[in-house]
C-alpha atoms as a PDB file:
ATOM      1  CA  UNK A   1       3.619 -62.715  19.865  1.00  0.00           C
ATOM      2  CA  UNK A   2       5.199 -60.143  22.151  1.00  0.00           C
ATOM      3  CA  UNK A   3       3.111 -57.322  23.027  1.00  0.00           C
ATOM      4  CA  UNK A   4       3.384 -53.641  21.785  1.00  0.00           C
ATOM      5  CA  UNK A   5       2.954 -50.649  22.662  1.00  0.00           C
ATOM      6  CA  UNK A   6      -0.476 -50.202  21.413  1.00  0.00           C
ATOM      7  CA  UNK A   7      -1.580 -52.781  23.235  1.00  0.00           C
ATOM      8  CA  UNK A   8      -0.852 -50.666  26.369  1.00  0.00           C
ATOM      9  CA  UNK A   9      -2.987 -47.905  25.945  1.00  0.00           C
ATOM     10  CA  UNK A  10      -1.977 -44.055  28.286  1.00  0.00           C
ATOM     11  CA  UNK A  11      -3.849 -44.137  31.713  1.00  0.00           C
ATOM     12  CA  UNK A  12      -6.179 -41.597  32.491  1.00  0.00           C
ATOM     13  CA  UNK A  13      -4.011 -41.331  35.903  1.00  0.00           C
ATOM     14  CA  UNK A  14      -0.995 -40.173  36.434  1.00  0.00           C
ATOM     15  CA  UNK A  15       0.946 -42.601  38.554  1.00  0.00           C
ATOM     16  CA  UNK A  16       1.127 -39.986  41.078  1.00  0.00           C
ATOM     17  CA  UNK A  17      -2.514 -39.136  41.477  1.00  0.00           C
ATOM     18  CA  UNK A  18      -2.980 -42.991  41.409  1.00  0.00           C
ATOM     19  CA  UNK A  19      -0.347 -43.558  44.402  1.00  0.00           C
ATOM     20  CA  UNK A  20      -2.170 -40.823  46.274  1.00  0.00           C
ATOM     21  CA  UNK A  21      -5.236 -42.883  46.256  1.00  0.00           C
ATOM     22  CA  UNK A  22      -3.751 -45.653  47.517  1.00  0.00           C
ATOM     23  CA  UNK A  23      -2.458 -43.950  50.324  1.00  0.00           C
ATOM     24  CA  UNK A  24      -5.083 -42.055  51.209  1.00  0.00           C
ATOM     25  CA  UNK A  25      -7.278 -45.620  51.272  1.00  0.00           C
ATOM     26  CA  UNK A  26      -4.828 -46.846  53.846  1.00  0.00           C
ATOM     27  CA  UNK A  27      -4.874 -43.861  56.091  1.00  0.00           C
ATOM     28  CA  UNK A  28      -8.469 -43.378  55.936  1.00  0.00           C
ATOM     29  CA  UNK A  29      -8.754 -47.150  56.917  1.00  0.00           C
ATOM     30  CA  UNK A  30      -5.834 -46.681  59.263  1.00  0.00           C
ATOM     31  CA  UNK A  31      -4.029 -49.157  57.692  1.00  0.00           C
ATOM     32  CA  UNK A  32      -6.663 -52.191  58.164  1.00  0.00           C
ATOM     33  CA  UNK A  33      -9.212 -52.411  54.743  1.00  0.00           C
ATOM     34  CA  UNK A  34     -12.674 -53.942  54.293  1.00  0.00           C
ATOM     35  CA  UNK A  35     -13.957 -55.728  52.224  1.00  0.00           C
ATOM     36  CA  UNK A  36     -14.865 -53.228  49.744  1.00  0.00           C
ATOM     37  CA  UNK A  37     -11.890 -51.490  50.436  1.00  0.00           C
ATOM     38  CA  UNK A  38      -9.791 -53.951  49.699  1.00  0.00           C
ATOM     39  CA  UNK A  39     -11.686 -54.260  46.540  1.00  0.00           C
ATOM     40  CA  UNK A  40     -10.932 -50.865  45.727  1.00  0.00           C
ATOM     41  CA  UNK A  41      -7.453 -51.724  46.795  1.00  0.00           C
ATOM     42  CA  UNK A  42      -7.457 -54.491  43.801  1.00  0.00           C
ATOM     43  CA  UNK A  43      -8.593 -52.197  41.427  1.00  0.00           C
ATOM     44  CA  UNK A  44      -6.322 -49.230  42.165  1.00  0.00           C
ATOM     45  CA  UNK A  45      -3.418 -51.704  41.714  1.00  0.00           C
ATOM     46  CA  UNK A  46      -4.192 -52.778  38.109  1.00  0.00           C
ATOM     47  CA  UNK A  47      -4.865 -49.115  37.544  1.00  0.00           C
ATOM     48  CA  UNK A  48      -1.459 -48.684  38.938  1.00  0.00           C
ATOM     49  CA  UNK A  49      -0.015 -51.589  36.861  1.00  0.00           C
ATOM     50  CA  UNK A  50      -1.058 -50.426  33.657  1.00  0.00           C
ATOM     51  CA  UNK A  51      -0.054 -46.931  34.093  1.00  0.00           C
ATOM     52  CA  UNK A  52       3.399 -48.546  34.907  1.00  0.00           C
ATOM     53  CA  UNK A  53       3.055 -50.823  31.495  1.00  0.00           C
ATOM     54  CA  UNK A  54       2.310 -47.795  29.824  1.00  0.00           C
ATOM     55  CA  UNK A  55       4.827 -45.460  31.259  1.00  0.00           C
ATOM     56  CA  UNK A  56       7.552 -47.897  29.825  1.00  0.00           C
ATOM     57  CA  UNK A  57       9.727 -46.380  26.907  1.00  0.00           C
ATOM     58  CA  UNK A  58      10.453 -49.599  24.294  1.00  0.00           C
ATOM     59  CA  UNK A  59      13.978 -49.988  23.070  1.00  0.00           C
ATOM     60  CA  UNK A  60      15.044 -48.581  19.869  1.00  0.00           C
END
């Protein structure tokens, strides 16, 4: 079964304010994360990921 849009729900995030974290990680950590950064790396990527999913018009 192909997926829908429901199953996509809207991000709290827009992908902009999402991007902005990300680089704001990297400069803070001058480009070289730790551990937990790159945790919160991982995590602002799916965030990122499913606001892309999401953003996605389906064809008519």
């Amino acid at each position: 079964m192909s997926p829908t849009f429901d199953d996509h729900p809207a991000p709290d995030r827009s992908l902009a304010e999402i991007n902005a974290d990300i680089r704001c990680l990297f400069a803070r950590a001058e480009g070289r994360l730790s551990d937990a950064e790159r945790i919160r790396h991982a995590a602002l990527l799916g965030e990122w990921a499913s606001a892309i999913r999401a953003s996605v018009v389906p064809a008519a």
